[in-house]
N, C-alpha and C. Protein backbone atom coordinates (compact mmCIF):
# COMPACT_ATOMS: atom_id res chain seq x y z
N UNK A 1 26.59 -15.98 5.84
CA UNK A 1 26.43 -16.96 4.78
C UNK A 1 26.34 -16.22 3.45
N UNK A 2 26.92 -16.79 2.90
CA UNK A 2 27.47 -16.16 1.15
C UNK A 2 26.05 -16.21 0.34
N UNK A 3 25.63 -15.70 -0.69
CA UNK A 3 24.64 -15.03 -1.50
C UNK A 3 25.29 -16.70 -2.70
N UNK A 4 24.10 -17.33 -2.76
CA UNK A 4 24.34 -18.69 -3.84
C UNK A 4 23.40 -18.61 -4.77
N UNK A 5 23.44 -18.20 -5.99
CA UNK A 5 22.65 -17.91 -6.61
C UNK A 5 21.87 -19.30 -7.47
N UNK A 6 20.36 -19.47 -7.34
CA UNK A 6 19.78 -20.83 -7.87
C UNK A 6 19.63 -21.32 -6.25
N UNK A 7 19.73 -21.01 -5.31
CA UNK A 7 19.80 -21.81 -4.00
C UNK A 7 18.07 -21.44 -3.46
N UNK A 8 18.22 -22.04 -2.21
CA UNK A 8 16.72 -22.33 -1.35
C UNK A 8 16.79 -20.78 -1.17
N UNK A 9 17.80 -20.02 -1.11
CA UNK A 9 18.02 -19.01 -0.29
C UNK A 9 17.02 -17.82 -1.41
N UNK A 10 16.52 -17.86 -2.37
CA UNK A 10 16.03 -17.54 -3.20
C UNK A 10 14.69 -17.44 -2.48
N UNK A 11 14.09 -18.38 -3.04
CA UNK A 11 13.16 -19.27 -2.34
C UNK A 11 12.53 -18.62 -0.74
N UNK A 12 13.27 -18.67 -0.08
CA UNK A 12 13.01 -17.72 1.29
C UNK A 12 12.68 -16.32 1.41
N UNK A 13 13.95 -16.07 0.42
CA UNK A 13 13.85 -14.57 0.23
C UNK A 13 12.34 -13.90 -0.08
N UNK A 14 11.85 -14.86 -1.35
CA UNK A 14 10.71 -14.47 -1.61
C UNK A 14 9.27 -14.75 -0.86
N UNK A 15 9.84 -15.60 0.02
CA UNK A 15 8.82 -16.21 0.86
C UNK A 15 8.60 -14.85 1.71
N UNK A 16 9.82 -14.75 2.25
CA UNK A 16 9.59 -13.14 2.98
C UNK A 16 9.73 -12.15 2.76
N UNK A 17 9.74 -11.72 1.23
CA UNK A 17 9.10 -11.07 0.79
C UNK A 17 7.48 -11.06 0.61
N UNK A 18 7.04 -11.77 0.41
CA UNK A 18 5.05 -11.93 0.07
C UNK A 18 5.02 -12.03 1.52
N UNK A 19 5.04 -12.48 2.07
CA UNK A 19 4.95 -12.20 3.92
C UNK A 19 4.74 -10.28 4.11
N UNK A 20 5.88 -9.87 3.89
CA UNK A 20 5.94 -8.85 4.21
C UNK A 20 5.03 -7.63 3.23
N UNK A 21 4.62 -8.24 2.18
CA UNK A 21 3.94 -7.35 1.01
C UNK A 21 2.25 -7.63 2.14
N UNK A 22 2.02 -8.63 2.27
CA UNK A 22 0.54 -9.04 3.09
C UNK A 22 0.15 -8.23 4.05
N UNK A 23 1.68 -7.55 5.01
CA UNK A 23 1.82 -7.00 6.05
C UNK A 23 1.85 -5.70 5.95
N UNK A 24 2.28 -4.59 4.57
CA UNK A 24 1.90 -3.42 4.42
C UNK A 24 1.03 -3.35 3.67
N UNK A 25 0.36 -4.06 3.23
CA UNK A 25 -1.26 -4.24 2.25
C UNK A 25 -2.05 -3.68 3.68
N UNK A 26 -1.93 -4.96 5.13
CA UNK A 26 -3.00 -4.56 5.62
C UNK A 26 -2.85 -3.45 6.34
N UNK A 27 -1.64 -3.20 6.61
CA UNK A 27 -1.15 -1.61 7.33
C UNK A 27 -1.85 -0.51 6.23
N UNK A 28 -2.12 -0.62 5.29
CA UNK A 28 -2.27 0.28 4.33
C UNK A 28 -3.72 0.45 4.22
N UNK A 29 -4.87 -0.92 4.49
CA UNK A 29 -6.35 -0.71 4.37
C UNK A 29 -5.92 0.14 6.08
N UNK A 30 -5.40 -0.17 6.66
CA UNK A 30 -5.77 0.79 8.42
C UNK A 30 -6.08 2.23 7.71
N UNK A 31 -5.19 2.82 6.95
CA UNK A 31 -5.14 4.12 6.22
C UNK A 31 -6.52 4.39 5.84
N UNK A 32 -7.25 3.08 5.37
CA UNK A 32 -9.06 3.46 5.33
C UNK A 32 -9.60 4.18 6.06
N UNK A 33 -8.94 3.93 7.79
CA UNK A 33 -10.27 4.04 9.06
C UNK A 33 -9.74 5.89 8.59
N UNK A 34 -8.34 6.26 8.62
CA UNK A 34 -8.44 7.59 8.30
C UNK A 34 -9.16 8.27 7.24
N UNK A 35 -9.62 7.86 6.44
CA UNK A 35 -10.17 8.21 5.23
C UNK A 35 -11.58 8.19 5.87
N UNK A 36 -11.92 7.49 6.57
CA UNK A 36 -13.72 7.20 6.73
C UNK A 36 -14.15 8.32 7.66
N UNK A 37 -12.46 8.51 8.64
CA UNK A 37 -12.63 9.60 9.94
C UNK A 37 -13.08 10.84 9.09
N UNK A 38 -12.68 11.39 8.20
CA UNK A 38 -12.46 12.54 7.47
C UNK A 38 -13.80 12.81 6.61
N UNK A 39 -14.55 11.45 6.44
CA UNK A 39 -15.93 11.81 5.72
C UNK A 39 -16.84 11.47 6.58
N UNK A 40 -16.15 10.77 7.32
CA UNK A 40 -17.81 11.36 8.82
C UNK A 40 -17.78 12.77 9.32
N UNK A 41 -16.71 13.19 9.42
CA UNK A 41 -16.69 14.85 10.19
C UNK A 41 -16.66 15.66 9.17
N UNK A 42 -16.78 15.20 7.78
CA UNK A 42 -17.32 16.52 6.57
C UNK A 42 -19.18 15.75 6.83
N UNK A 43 -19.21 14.80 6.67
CA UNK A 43 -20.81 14.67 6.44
C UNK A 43 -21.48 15.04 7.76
N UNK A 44 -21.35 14.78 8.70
CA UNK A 44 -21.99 14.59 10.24
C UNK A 44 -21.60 15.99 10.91
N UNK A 45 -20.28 16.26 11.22
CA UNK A 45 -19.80 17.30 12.28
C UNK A 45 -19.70 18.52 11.62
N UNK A 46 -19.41 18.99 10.76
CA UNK A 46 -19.09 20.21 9.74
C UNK A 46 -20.79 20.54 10.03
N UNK A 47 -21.54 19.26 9.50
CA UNK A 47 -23.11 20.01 9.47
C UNK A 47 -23.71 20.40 10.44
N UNK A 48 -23.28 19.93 11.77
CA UNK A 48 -23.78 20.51 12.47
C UNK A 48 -23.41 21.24 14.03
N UNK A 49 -22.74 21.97 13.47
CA UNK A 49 -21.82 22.76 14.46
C UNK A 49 -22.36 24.06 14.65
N UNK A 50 -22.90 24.42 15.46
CA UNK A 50 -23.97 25.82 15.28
C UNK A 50 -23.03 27.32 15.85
N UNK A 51 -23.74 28.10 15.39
CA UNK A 51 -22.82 29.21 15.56
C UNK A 51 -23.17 29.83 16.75
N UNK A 52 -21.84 30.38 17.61
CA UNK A 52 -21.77 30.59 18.83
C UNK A 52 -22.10 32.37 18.28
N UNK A 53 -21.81 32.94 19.92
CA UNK A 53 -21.84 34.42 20.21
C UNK A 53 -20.53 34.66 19.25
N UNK A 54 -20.87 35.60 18.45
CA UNK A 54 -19.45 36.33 17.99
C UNK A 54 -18.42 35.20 16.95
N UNK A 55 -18.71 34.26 16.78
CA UNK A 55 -18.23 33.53 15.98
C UNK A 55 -19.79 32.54 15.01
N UNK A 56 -19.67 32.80 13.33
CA UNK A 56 -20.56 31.79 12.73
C UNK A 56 -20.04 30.51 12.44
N UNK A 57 -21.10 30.16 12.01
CA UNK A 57 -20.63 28.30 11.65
C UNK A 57 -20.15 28.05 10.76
N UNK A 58 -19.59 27.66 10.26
CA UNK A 58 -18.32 27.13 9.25
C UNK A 58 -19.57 26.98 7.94
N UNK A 59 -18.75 26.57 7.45
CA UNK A 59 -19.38 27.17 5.72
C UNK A 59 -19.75 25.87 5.14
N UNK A 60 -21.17 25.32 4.93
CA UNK A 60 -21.59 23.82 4.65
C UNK A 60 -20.49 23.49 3.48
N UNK A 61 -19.71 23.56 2.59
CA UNK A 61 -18.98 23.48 1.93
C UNK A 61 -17.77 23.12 2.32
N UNK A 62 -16.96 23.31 3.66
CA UNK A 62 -16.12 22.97 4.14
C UNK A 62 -16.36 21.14 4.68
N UNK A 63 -17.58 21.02 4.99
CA UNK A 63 -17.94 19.76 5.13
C UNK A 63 -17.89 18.52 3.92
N UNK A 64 -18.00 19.43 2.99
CA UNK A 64 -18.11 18.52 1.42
C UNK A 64 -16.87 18.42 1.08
N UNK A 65 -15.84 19.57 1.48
CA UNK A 65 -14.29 19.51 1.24
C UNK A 65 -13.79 18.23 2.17
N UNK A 66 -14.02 18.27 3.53
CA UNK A 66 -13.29 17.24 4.35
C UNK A 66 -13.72 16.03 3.89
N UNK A 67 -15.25 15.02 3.06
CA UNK A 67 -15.62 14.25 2.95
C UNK A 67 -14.73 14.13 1.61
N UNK A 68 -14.91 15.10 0.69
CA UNK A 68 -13.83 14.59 -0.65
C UNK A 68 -12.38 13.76 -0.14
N UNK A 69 -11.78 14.75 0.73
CA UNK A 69 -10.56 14.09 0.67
C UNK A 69 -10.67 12.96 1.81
N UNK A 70 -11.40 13.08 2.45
CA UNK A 70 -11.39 11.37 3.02
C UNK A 70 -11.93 10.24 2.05
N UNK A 71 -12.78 10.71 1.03
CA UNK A 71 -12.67 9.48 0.31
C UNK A 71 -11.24 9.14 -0.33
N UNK A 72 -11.20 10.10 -1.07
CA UNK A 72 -10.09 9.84 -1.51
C UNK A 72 -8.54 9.47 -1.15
N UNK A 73 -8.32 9.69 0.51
CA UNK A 73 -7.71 8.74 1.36
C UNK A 73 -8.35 7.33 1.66
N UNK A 74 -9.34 6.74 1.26
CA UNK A 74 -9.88 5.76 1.67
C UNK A 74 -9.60 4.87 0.14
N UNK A 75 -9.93 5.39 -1.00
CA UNK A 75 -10.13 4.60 -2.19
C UNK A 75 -8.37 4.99 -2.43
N UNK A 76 -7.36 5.69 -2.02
CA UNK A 76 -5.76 5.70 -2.27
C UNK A 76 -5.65 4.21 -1.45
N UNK A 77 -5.87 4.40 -0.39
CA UNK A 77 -5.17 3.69 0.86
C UNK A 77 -5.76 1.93 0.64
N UNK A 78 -7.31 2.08 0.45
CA UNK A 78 -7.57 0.48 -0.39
C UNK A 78 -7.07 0.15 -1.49
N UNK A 79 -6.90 0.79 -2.60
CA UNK A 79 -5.92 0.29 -3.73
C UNK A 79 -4.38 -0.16 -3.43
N UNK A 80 -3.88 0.84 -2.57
CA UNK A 80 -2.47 0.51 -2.22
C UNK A 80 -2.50 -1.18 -1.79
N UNK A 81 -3.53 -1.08 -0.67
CA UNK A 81 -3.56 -2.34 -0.48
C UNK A 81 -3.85 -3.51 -1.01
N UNK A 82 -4.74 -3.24 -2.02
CA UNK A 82 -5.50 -4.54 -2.52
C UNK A 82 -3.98 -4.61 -4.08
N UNK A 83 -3.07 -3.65 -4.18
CA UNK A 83 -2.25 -3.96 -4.95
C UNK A 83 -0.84 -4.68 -4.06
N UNK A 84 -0.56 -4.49 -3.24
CA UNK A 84 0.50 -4.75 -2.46
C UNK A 84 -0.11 -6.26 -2.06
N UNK A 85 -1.36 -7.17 -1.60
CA UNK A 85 -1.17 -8.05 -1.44
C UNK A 85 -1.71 -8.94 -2.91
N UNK A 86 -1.96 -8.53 -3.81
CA UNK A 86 -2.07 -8.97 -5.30
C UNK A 86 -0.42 -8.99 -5.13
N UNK A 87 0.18 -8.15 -5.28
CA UNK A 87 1.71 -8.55 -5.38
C UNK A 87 2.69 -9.73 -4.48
N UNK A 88 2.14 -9.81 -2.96
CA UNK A 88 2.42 -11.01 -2.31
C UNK A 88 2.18 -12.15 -3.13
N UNK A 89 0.63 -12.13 -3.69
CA UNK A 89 0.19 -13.11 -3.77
C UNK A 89 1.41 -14.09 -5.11
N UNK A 90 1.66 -12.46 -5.80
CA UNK A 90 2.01 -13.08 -7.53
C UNK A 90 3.58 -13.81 -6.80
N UNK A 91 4.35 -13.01 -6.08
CA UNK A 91 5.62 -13.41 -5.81
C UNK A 91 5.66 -14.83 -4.92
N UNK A 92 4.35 -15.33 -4.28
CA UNK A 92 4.09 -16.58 -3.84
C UNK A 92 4.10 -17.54 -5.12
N UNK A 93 3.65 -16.89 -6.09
CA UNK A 93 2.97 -18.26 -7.19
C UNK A 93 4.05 -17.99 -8.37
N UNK A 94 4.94 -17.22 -8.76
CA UNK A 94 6.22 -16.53 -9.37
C UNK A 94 5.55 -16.11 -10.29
N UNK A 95 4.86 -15.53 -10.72
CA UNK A 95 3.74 -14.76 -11.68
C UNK A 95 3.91 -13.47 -11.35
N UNK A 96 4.22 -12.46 -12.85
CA UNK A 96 3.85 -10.60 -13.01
C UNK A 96 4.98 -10.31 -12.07
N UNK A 97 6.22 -10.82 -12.90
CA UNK A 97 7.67 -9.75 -11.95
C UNK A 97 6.75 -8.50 -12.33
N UNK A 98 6.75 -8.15 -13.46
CA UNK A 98 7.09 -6.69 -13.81
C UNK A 98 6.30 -5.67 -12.97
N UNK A 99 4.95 -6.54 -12.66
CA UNK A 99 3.65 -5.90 -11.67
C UNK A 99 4.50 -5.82 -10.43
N UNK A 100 5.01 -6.76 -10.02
CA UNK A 100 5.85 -6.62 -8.69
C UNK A 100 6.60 -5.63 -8.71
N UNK A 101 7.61 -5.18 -9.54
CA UNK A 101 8.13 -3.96 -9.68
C UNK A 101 7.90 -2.97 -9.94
N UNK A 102 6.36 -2.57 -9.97
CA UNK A 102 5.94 -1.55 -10.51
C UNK A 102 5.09 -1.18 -8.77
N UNK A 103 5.32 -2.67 -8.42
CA UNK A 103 4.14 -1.85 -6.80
C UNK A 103 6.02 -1.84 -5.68
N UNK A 104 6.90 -2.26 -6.23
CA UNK A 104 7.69 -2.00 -5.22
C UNK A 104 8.29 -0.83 -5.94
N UNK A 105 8.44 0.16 -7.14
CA UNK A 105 8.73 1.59 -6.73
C UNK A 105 7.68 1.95 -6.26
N UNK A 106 6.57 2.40 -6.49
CA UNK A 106 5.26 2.74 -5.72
C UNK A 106 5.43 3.02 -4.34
N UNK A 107 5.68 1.47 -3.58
CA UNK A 107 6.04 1.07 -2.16
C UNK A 107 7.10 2.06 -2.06
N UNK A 108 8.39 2.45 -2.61
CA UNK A 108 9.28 3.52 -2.41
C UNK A 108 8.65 4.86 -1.62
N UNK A 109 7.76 5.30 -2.39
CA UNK A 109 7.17 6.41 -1.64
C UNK A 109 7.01 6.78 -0.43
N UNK A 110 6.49 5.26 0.11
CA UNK A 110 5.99 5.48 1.22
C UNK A 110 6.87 5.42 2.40
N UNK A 111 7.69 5.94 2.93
CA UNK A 111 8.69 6.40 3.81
C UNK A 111 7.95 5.78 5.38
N UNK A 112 9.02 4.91 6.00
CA UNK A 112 10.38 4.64 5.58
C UNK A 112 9.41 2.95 5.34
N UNK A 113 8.60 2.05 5.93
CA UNK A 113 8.69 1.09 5.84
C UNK A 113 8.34 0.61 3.96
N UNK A 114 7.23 1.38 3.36
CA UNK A 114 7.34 0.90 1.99
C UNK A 114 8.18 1.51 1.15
N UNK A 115 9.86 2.50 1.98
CA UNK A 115 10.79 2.29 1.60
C UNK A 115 11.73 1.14 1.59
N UNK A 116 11.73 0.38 2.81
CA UNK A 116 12.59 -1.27 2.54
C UNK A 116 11.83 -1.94 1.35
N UNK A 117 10.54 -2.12 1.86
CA UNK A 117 9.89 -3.22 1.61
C UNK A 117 10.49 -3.14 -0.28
N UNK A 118 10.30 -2.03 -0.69
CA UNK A 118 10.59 -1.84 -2.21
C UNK A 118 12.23 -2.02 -2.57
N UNK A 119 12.95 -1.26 -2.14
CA UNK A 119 14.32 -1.61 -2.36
C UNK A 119 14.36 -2.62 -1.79
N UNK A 120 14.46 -4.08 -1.21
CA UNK A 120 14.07 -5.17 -0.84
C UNK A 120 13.49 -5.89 -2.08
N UNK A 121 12.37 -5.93 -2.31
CA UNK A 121 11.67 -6.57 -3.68
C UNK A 121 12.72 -5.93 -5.03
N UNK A 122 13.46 -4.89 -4.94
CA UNK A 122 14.17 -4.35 -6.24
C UNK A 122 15.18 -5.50 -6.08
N UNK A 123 15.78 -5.20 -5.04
CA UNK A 123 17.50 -6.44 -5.20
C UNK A 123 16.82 -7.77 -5.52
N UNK A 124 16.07 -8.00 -4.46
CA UNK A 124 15.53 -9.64 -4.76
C UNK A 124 15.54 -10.16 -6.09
N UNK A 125 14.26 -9.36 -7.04
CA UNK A 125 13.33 -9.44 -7.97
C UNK A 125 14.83 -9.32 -9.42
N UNK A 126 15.75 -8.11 -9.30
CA UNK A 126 16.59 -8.34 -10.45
C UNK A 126 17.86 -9.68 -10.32
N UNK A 127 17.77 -10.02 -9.40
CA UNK A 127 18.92 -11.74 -9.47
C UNK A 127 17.99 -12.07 -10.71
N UNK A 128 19.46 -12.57 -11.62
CA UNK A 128 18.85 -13.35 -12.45
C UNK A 128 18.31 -14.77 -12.07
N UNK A 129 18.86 -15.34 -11.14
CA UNK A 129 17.84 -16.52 -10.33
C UNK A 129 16.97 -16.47 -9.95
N UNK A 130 16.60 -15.28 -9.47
CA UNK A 130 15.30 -15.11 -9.59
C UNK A 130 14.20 -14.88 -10.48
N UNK A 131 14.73 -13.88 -11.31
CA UNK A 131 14.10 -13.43 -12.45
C UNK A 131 13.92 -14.98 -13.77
N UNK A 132 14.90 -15.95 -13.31
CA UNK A 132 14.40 -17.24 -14.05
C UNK A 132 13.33 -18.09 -13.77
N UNK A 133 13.09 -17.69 -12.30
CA UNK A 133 11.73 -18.54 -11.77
C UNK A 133 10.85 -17.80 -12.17
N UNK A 134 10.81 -16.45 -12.40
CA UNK A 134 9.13 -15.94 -12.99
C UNK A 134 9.14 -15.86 -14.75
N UNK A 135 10.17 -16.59 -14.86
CA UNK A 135 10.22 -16.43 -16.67
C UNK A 135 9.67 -18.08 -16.87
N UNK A 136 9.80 -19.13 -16.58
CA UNK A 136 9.39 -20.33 -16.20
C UNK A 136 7.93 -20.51 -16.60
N UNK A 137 7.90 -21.43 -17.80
CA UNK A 137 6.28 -21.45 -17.95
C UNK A 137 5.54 -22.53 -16.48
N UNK A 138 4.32 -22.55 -16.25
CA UNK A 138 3.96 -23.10 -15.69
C UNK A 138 3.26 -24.55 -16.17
């Protein structure tokens, strides 16, 4: 079926698009539980790992290293998300192309699925039929 520009087919597109933005939002908080793994075993396991015969215990500092970067996989991986379904949400209600295009290069990065998902929202989002429904006052 042929590409009709102004059609329902619009309309769908974007429907499954915000479908699918909802669906790597929450794939993306999962990326939390890794982030939380990484600052329990700097806070908890790093501290207390005692030193054997012939080998000492790791250096309390290595524990503060693994907890940094699990936060910081945890507060990456919740933003991703809480921006990716802010972006479902806008392409549900046709509100903030430009935000939409700014989280679908973003989504590029992420190899391979928030590689569709973004080139996907790029073709969609520049139709000018489309781009007339989010110019549309409400």
């Amino acid at each position: 079926m042929p590409y009709l520009p102004g059609s329902s087919q619009d309309d769908e597109h974007l429907k499954l698009l915000a479908i699918f933005h909802y669906v790597v939002g929450a794939l993306s908080f999962l990326g939390t539980v890794v982030g939380v793994f990484y600052m329990f075993a700097g806070f908890f396991v790093f501290q207390h790992i005692p030193a054997t015969p012939g080998h000492s215990a790791p250096p309390p500092e290595m524990g503060w290293i693994f907890a940094f970067i699990g936060g910081v996989i945890a507060l990456v991986c919740a933003a991703i998300g809480v921006c990716l379904i802010i972006a479902g949400r806008s392409l549900t209600a046709r509100r903030n192309r430009t935000f939409c295009l700014v989280i679908a290069g973003i989504n590029c990065l992420h190899f391979p699925l928030g590689t569709l998902l973004g080139v996907f929202t790029f073709i969609v989002l520049i139709r000018p039929s489309v781009a007339a429904q989010f110019d549309r006052p409400l």
